[in-house]
Protein backbone atom coordinates (compact mmCIF):
# COMPACT_ATOMS: atom_id res chain seq x y z
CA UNK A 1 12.56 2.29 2.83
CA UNK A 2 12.37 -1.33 2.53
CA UNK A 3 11.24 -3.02 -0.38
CA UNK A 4 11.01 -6.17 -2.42
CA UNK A 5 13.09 -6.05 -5.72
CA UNK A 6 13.04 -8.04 -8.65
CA UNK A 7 16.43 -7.98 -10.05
CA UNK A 8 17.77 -10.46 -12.77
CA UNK A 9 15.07 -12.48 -12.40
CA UNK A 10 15.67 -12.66 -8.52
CA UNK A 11 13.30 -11.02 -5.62
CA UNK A 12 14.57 -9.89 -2.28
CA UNK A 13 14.15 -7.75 -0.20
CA UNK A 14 16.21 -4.86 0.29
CA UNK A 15 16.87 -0.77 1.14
CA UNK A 16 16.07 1.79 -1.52
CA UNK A 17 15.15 5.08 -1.32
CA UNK A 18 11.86 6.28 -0.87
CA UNK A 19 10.03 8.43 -3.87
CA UNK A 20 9.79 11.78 -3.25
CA UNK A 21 5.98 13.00 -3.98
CA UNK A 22 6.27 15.47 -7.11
CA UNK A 23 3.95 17.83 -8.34
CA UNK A 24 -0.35 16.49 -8.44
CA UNK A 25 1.39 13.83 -6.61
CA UNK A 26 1.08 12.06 -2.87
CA UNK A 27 3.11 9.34 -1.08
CA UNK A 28 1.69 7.49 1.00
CA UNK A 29 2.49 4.73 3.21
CA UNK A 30 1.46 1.09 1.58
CA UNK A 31 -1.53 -0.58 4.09
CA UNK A 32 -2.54 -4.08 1.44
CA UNK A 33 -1.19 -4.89 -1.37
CA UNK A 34 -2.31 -8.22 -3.88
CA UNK A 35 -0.05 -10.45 -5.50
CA UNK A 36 -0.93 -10.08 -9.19
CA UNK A 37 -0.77 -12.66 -12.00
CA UNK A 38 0.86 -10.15 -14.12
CA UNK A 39 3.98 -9.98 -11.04
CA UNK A 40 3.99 -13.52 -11.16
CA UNK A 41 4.61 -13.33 -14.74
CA UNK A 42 7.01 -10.56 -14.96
CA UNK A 43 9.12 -12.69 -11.72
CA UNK A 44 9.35 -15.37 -14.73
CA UNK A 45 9.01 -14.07 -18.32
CA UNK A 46 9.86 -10.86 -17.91
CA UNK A 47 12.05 -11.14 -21.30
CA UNK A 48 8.85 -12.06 -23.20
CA UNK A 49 6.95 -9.37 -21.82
CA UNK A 50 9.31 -6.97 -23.19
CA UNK A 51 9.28 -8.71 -26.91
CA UNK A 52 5.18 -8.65 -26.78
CA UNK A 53 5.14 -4.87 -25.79
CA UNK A 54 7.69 -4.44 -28.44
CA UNK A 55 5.66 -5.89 -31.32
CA UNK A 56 2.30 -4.29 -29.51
CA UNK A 57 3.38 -0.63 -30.13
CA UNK A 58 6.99 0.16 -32.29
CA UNK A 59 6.94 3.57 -31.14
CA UNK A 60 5.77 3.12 -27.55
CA UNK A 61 7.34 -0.21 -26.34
CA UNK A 62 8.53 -1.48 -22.97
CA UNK A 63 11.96 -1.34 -21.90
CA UNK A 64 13.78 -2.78 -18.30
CA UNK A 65 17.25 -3.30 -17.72
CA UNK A 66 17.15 -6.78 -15.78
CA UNK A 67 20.13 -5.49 -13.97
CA UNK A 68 18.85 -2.39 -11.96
CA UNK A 69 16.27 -3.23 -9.42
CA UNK A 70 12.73 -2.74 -10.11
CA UNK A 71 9.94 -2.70 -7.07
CA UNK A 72 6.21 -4.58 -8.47
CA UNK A 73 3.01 -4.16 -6.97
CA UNK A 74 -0.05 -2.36 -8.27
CA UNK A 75 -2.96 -3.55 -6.28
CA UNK A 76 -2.76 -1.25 -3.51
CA UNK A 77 -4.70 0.60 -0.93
CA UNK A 78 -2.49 2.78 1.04
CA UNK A 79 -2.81 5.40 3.48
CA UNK A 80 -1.87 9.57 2.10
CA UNK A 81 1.48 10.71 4.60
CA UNK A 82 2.91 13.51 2.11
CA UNK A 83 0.97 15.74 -0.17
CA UNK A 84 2.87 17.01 -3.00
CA UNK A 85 3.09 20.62 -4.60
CA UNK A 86 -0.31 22.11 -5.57
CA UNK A 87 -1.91 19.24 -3.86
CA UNK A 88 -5.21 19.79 -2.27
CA UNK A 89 -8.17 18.09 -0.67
CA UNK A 90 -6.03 15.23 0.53
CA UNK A 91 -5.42 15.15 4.13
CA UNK A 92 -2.76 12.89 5.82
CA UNK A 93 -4.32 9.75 6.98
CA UNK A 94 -6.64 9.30 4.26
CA UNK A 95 -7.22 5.71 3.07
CA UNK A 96 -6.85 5.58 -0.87
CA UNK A 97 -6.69 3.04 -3.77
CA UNK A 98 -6.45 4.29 -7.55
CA UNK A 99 -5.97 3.36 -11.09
CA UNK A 100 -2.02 2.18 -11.01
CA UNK A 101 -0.54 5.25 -12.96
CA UNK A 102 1.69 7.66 -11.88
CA UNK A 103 1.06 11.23 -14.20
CA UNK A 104 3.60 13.95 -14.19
CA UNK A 105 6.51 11.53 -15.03
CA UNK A 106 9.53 13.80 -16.64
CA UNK A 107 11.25 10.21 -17.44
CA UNK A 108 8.27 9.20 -19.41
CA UNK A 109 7.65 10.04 -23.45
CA UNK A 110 4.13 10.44 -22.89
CA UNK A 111 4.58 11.92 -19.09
CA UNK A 112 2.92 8.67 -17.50
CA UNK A 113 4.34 5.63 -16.09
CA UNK A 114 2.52 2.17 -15.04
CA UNK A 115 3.00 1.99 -10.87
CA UNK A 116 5.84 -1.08 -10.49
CA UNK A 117 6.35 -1.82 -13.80
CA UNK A 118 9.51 0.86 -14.09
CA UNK A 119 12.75 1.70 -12.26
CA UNK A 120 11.54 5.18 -11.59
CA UNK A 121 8.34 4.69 -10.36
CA UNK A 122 8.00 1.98 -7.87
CA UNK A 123 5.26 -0.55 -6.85
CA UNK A 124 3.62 -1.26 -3.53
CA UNK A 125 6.08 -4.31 -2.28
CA UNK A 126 7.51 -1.31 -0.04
CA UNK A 127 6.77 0.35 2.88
CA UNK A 128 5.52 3.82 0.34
CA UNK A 129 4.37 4.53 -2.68
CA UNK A 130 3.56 6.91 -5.00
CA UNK A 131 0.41 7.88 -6.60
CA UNK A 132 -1.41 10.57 -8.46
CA UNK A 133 -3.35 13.15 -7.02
CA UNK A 134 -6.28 13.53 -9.49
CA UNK A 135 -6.98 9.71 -10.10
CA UNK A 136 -7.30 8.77 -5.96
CA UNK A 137 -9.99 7.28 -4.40
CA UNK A 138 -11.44 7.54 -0.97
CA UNK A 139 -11.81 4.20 0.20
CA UNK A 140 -15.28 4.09 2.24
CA UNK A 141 -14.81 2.77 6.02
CA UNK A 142 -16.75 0.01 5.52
CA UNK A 143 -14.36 -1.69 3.52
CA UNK A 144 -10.87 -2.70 4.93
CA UNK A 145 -7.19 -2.16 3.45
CA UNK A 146 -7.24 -5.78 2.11
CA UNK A 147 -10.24 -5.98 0.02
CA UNK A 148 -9.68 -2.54 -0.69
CA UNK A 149 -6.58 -3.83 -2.46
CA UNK A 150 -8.57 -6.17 -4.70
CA UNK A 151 -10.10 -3.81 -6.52
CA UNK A 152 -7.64 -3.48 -9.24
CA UNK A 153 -8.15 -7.10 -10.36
CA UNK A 154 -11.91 -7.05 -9.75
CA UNK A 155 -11.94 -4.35 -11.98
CA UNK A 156 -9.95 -6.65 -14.73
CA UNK A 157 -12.77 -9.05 -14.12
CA UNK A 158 -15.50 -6.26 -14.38
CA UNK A 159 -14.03 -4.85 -17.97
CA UNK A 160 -13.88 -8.44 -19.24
CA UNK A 161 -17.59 -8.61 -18.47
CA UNK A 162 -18.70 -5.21 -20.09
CA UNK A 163 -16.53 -6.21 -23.00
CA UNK A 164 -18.33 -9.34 -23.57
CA UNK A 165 -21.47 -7.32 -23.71
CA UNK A 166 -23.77 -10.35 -22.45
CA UNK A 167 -27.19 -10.19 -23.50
CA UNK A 168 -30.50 -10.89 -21.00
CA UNK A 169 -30.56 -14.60 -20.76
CA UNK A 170 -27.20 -15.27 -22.07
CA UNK A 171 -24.94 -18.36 -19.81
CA UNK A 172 -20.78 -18.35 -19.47
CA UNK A 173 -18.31 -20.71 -19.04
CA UNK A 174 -15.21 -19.11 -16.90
CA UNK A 175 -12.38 -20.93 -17.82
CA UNK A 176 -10.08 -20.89 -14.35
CA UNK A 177 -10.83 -20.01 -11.33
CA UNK A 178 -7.40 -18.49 -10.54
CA UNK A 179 -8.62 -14.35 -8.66
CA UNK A 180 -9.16 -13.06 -11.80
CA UNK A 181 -11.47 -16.25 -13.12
CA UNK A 182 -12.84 -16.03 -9.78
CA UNK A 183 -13.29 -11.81 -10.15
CA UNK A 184 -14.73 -12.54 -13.59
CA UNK A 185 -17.87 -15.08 -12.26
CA UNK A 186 -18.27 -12.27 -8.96
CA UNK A 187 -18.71 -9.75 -11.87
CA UNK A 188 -21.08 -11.96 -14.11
CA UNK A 189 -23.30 -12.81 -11.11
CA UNK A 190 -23.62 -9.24 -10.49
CA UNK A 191 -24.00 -7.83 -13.64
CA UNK A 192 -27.11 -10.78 -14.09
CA UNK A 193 -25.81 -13.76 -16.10
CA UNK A 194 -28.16 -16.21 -16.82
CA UNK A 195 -25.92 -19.31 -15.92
CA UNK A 196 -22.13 -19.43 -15.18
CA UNK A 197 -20.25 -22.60 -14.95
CA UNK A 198 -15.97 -22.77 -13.91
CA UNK A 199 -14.00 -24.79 -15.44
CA UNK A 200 -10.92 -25.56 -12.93
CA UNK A 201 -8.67 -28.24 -11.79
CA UNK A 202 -7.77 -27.93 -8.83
CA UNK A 203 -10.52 -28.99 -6.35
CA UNK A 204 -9.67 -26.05 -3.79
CA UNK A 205 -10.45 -23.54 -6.21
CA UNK A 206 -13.62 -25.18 -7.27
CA UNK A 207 -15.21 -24.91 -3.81
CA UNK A 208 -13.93 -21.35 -4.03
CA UNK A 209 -16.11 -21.14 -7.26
CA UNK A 210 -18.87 -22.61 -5.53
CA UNK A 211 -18.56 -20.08 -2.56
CA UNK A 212 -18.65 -17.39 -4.84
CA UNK A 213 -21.77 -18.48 -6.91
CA UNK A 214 -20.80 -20.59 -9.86
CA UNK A 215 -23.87 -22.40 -10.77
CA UNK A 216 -22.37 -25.50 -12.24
CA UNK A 217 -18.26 -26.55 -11.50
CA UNK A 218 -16.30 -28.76 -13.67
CA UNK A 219 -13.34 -30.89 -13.09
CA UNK A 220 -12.24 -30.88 -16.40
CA UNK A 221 -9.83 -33.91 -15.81
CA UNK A 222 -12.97 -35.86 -14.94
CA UNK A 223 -14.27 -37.04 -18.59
CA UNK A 224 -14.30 -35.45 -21.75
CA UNK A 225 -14.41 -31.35 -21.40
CA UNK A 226 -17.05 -31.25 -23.88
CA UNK A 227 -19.15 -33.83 -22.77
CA UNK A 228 -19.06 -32.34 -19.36
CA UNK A 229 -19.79 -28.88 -20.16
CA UNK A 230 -22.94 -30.24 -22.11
CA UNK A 231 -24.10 -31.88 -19.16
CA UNK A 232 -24.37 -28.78 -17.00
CA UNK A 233 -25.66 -26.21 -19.27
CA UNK A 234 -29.40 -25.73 -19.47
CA UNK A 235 -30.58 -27.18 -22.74
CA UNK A 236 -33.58 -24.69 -22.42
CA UNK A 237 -31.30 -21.37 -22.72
CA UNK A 238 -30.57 -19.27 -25.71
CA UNK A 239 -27.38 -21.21 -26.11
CA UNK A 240 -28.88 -24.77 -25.45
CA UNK A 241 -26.08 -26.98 -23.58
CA UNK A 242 -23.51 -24.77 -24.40
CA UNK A 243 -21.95 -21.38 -23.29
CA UNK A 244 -22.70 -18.06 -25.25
CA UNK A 245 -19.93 -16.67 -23.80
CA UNK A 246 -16.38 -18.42 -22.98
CA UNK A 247 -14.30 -16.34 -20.38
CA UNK A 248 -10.58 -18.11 -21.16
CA UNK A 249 -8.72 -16.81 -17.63
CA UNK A 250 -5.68 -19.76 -17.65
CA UNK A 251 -4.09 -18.07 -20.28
CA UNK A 252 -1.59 -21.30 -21.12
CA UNK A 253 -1.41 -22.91 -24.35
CA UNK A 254 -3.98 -24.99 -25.57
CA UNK A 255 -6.49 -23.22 -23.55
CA UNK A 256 -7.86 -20.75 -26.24
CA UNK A 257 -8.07 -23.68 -28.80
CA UNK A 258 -10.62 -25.42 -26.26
CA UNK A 259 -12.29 -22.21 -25.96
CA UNK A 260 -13.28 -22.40 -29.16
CA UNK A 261 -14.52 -25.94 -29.11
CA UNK A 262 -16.86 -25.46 -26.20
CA UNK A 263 -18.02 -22.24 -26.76
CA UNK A 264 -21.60 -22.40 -29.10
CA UNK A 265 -22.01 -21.42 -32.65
CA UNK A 266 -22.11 -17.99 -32.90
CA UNK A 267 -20.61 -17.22 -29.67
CA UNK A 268 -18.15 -14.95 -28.53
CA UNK A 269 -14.77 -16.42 -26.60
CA UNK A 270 -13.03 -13.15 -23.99
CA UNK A 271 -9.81 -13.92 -23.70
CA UNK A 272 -8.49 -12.71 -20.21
CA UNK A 273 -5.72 -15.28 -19.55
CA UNK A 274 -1.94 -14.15 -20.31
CA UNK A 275 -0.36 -16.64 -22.07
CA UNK A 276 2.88 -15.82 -21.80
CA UNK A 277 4.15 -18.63 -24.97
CA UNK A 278 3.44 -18.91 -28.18
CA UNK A 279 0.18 -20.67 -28.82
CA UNK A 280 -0.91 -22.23 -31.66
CA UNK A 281 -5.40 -22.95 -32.73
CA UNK A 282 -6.74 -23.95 -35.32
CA UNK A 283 -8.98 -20.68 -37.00
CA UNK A 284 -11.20 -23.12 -39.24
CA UNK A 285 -12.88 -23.98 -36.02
CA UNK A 286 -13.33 -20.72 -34.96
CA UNK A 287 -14.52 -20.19 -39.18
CA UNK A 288 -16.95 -23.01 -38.90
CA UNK A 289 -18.71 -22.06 -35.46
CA UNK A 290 -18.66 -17.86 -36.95
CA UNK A 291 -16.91 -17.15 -33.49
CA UNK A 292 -16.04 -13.74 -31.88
CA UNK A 293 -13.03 -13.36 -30.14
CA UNK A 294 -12.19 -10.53 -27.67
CA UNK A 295 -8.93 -9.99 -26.31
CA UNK A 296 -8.99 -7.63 -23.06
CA UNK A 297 -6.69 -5.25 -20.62
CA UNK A 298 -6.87 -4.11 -17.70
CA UNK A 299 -10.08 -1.29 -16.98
CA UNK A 300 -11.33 1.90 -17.76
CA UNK A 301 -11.46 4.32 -14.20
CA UNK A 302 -15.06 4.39 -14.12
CA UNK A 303 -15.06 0.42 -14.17
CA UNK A 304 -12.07 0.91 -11.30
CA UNK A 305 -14.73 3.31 -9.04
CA UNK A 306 -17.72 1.01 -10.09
CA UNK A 307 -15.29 -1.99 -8.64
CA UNK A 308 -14.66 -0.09 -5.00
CA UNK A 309 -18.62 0.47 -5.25
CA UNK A 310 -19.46 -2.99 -5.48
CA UNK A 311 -16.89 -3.47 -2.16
CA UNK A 312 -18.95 -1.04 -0.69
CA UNK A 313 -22.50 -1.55 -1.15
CA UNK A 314 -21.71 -4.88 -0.46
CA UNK A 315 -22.71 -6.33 -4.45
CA UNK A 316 -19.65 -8.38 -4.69
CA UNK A 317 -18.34 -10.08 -1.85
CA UNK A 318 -14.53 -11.25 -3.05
CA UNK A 319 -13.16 -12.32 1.14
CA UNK A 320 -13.36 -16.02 0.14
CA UNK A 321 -10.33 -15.39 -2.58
CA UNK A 322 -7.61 -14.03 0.40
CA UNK A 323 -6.28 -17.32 1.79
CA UNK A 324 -3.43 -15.42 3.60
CA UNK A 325 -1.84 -12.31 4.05
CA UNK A 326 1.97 -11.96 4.22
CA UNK A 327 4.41 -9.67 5.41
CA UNK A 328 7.57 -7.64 3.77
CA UNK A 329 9.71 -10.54 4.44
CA UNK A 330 7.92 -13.41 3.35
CA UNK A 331 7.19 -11.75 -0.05
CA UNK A 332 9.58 -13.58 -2.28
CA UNK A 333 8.70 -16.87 -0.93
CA UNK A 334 4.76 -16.11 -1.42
CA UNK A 335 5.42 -15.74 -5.12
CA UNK A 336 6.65 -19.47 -5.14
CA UNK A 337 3.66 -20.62 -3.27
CA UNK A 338 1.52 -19.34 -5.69
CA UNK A 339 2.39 -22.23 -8.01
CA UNK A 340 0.38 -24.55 -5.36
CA UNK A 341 -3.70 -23.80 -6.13
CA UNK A 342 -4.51 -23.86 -2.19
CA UNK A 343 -3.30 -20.93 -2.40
CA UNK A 344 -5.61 -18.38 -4.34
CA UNK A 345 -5.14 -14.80 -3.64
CA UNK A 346 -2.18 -13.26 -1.12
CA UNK A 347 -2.14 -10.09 -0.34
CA UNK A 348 1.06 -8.60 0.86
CA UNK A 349 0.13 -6.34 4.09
CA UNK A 350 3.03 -4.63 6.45
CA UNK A 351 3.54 -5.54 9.72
């Protein structure tokens, strides 16, 4: 099959073989898939990523030779064309999405493997896939193979939400509006946040913001960040003009300090952003305001079902973040454009 590789810190697009379906397992032929940040990040740092899994877990860390060619992409919905052994209740033709892990993995130590992030077990940048039997999904008609391929990140933005554990009458500050800031205010709406301001530079994504609900933008290259986050929160609130909660979804250095400057005494700051360098804050801020601070990953499989829910009932509506789809071919060049904020969320869909 054709697929895009990322190879020494190069993507093209070239011939490999396509996955065989092993037991519990399907392949199926790729319909959508989303560019994700963490791609983006692995096209560019994928060195560092290695080092932080590393020092995450010494007995369970990340390894990729840069040399042999590894296929990405893990926000998928694809269509079932090959049950596997023992594999039942799936017919061929059935639209699916799932949680991006492959089970039954004889390579693997623990018998799992993340879906493109591994030589053996690759991504959705292809023309197939493989996926797991007993973690599939139906998608429902009513929702189409692109925004059926933004569940995976809605879902990030959903778990940063439940992990925040917002309070009746509690107000937000989302720090980006990048897809996942952008899945993080959809979820906050939903799940009934008082009052959700975005922070965000770039002036395309703040009318994206706006589309999507944000009660208050800010340009924070207009004045002092501070100042204007004061002016736009409700003095009347629980918090008074500031943020109970601070969502930080840039994830680049500096950003977590500010976090903890804007966020109110007390509060709690989710960090969602990858910051892929070393960062440096100062903690006696963080001492003298009492601060929680929540770091978060991906999404529990309920909160991945409860995501395709909302896409079906209608709760969320996440269309405005697509600004283009792309095919095979113009994969490696759509990573680049990412770097340009008209640009929001591309979704890589075969001709």
């Amino acid at each position: 099959m054709r697929a895009m590789v990322l190879r020494d810190g190069k993507l093209a697009v070239e011939e490999v073989a396509t996955p065989e379906p092993g037991p519990g397992q399907v392949l199926a032929r790729v319909l959508a898939c989303g560019i994700c940040g963490s791609d983006l990040h692995a096209a560019r740092f994928l060195d560092d990523m290695i080092a932080a899994a590393r020092a995450s877990s010494r007995r369970n860390w990340y390894e990729v030779d840069r040399s042999r060619g590894m296929v990405m992409g893990h926000e998928f919905c694809a269509e079932v064309v090959r049950p596997g052994p023992g594999v039942e209740g799936w017919e061929v033709g059935a639209r699916v999405t799932s949680v991006p892990v492959l089970i039954g993995q004889a390579s693997s130590a623990t018998g799992t493997a993340s879906i493109g992030y591994s030589h053996d077990t690759p991504g959705a940048y292809g023309e197939y896939v493989l996926m797991s039997a007993p973690l599939l999904l139906r998608v429902p008609d009513q929702v189409s193979d692109v925004i059926a391929a933004t569940t995976e990140p809605l879902a990030v933005g959903l778990h940063a939400v439940r992990e925040a554990r917002m309070a009746a009458g509690e107000s937000a500050l989302v720090m980006g509006a990048g897809p996942i800031g952008l899945m993080t205010l959809a979820c906050l709406k939903r799940e009934g946040a008082s009052f959700v301001a975005v922070s965000e530079i770039a002036p395309e994504r703040r009318a994206l913001a706006q589309r999507m609900g944000a009660d208050a933008v800010i340009d924070p290259r207009s004045g002092d960040i501070e100042d204007l986050v004061e002016a736009v929160f409700p003095a009347g609130g629980l918090s008074g003009p500031a943020p109970d909660v601070v969502f930080e979804c840039i994830g680049v250095p500096g950003t977590f300090e500010q976090a903890l400057e804007l966020v109110k005494a007390r509060g709690r700051v989710v960090v969602v952003g990858v910051c892929m360098q070393e960062d440096r804050f100062r903690p006696m801020v963080g001492i003298n305001k009492q601060l929680s601070v929540q770091f978060v990953l991906g999404y529990t499989p309920q909160e991945y079902a409860e995501a395709l829910g909302f896409h079906a009932d209608g709760s969320v509506d996440v269309s405005p973040l697509v600004t283009r789809t792309v095919a095979l071919d113009e994969l490696p060049a759509a990573f680049q454009a990412l770097a340009d904020p008209r640009d929001c969320k591309i979704v890589y869909r075969p001709a």
